[in-house]
Each structure stands twice: as C-alpha cells, then as structure tokens.
C-alpha atoms as a PDB file:
ATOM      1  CA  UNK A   1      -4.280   2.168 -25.210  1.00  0.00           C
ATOM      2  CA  UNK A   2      -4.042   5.838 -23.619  1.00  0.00           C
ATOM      3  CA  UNK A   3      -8.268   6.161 -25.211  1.00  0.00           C
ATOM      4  CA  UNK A   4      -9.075   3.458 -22.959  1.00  0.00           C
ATOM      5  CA  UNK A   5      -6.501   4.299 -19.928  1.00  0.00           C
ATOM      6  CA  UNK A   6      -8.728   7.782 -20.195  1.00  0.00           C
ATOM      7  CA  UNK A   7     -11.649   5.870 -20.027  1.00  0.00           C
ATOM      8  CA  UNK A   8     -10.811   4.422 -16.898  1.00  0.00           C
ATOM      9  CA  UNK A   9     -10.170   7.231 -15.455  1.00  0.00           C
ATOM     10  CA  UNK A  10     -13.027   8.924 -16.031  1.00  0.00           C
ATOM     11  CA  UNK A  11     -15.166   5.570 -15.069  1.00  0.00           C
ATOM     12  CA  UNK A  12     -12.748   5.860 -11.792  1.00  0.00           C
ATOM     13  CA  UNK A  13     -14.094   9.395 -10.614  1.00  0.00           C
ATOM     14  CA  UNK A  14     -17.527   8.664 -11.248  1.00  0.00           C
ATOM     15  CA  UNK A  15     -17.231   5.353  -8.797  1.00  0.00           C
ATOM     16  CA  UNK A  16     -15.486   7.497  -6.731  1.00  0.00           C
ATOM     17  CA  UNK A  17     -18.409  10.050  -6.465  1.00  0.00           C
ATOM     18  CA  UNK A  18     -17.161  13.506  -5.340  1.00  0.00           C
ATOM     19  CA  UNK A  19     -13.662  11.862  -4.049  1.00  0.00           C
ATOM     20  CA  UNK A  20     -10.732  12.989  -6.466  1.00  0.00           C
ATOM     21  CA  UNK A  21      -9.063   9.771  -8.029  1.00  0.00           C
ATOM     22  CA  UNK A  22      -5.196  10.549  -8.271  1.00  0.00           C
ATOM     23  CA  UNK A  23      -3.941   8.353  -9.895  1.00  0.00           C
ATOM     24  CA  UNK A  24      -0.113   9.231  -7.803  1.00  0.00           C
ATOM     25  CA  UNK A  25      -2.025   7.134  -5.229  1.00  0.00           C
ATOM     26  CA  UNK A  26      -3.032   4.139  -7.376  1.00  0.00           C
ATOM     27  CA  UNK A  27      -1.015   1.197  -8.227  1.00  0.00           C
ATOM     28  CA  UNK A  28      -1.834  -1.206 -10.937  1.00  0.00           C
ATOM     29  CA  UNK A  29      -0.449  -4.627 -11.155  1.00  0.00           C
ATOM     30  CA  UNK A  30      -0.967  -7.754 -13.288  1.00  0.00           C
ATOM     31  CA  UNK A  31      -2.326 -10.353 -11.684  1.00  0.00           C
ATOM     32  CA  UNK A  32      -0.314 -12.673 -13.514  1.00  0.00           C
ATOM     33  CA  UNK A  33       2.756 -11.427 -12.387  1.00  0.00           C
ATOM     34  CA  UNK A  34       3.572 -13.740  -9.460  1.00  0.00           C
ATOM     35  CA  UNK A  35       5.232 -10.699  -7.354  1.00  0.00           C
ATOM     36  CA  UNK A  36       1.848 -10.134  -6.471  1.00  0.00           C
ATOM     37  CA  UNK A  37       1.463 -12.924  -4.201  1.00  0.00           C
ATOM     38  CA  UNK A  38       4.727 -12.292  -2.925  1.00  0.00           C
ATOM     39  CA  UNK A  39       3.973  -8.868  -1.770  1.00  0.00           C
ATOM     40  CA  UNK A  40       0.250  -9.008  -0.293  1.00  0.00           C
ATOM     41  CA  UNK A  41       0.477 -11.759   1.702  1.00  0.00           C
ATOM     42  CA  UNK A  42      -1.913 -12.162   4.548  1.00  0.00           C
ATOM     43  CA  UNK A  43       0.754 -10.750   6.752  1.00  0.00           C
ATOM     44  CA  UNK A  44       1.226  -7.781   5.073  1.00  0.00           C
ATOM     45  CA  UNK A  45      -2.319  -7.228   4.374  1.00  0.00           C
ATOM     46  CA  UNK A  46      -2.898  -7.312   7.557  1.00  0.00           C
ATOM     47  CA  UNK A  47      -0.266  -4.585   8.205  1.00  0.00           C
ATOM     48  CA  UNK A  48      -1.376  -2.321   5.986  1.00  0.00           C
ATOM     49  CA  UNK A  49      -4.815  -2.329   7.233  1.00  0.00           C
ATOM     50  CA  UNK A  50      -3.057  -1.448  10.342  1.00  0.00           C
ATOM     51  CA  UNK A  51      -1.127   1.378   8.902  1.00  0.00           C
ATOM     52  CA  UNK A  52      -3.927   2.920   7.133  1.00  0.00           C
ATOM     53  CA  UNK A  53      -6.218   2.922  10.186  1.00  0.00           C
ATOM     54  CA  UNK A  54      -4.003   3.411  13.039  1.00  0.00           C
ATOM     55  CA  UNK A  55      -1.053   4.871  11.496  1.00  0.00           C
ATOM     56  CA  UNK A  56       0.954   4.025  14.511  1.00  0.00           C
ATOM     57  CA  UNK A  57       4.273   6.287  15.742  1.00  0.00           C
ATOM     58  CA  UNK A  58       6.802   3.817  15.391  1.00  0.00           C
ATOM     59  CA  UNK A  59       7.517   0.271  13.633  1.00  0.00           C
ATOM     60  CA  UNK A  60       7.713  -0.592  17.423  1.00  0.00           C
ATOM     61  CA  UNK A  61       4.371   0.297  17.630  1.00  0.00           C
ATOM     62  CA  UNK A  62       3.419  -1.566  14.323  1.00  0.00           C
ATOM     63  CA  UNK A  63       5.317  -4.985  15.789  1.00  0.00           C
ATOM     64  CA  UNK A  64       3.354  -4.180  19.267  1.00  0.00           C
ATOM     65  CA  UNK A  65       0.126  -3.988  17.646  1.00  0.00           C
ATOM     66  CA  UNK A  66       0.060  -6.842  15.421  1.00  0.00           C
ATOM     67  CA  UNK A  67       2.333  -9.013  18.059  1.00  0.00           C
ATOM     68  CA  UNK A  68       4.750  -9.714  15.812  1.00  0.00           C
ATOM     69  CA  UNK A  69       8.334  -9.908  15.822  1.00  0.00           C
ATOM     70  CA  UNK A  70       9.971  -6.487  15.168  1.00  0.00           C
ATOM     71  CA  UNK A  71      12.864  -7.652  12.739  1.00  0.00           C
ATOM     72  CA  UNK A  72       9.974  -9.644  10.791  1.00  0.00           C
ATOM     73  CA  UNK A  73       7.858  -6.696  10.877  1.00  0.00           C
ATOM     74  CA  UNK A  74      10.612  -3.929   9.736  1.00  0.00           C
ATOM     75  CA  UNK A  75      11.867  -6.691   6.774  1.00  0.00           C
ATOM     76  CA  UNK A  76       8.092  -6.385   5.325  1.00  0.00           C
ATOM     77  CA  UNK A  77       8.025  -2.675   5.541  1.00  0.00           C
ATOM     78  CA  UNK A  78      10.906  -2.946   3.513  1.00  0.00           C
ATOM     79  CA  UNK A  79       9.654  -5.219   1.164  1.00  0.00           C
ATOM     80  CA  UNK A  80       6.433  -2.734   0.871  1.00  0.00           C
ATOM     81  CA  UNK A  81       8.779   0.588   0.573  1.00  0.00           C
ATOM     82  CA  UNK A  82      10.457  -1.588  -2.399  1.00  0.00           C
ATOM     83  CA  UNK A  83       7.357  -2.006  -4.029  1.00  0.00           C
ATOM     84  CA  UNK A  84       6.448   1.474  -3.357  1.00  0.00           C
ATOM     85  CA  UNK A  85       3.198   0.881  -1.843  1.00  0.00           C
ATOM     86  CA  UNK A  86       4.673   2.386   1.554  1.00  0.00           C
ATOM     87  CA  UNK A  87       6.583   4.941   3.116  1.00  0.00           C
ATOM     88  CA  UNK A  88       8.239   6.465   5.695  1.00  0.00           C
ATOM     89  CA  UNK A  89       8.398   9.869   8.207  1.00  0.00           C
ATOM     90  CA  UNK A  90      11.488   9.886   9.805  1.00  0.00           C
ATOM     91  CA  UNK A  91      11.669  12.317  13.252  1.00  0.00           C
ATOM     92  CA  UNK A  92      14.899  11.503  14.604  1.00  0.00           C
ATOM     93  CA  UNK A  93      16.000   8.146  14.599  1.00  0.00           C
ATOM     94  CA  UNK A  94      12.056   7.235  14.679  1.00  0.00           C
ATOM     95  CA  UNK A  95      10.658   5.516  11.659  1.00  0.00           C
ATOM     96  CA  UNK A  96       6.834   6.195  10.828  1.00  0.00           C
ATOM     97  CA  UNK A  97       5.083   4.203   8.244  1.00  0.00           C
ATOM     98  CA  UNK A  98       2.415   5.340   6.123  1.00  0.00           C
ATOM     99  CA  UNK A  99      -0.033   3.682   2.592  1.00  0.00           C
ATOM    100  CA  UNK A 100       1.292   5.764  -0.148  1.00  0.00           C
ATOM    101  CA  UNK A 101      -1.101   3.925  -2.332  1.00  0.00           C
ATOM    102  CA  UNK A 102      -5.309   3.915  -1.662  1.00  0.00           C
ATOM    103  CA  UNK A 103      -5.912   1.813  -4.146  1.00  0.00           C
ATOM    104  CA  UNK A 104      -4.367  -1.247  -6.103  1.00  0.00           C
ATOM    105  CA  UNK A 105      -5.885  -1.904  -9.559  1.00  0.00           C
ATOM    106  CA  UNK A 106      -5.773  -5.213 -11.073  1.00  0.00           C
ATOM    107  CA  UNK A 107      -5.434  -6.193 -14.341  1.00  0.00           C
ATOM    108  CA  UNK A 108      -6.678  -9.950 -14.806  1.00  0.00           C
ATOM    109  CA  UNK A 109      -5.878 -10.189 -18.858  1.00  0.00           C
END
C-alpha cells in the first residue's frame, strides 16, 4: 500500500505542475462512506467556495453573503471544523473561517 500511496504522490506533483502538493492540505475520503454526502452538501459547497474566494471577516459576513440564516450558517461551520476541512482565526470575540483543505481525494473502490 505505502508503494502505491508514493505513487500517487508523485503522479500528484506532476498534475500539479510547479505547485507543491502537501499532502497536510489534502483530505481523502471513501466515497462509500455515506458521511460524505452528509458533509458536502450543496449548502456547504457552496460555502466553502465562498470561504476560499472571499474569505470573509466574520461568520456574519459568511451568513450576509450567502443570505442565509446565521445560526444555520455557524452549525455548518461546525460541522466542517468537525470534519476538519475548516478552521478558524479568532481576533477577539470575532470568528474567521478559513479551507484548511485544497483538495479532497476520492477513493471510489
């Protein structure tokens, strides 16, 4: 198994051209697992596309931008921290949320 995990990673920086792959900001998952679905909803999908791009102040800010309700919007960050793909910068009481993870690798078998 680790011959062909080194494989991949090697295939992985190639893809990736002169990009580093770190592998600190992967995350692989089995698609068979059905926590999957539970975690990347379209919702959440959506959010994180907003994270990564905007990478707004506040989850305020977050709710604001996606119109959503903040107590909705705060329980999926959790749900994300939980699952690690997330974090958070903390100034004061102020929450900011930020992708830990750039990439989510599948495995289908």
């Amino acid at each position: 198994m680790e011959k062909e995990f080194q494989e991949f990673v090697r295939r992985m920086e190639k893809f990736m051209g002169n990009e580093m792959f770190h592998l600190e900001r992967s995350m692989f998952l089995d698609f068979r697992d059905h926590d999957f679905f539970q975690v990347f909803t379209e919702k959440r999908l959506e959010m994180l596309r907003e994270i990564r791009d905007v990478r707004p102040n506040s989850i305020r800010e977050l709710a604001d931008r996606l119109q959503r309700d903040i107590k909705n919007v705060y329980d999926d960050l959790c749900l994300l921290e939980r699952s690690n793909v997330i974090g958070f910068e903390t100034t004061g009481r102020r929450k900011s949320p930020f992708v830990k993870r750039d990439i989510v690798i599948l495995k289908f078998w």
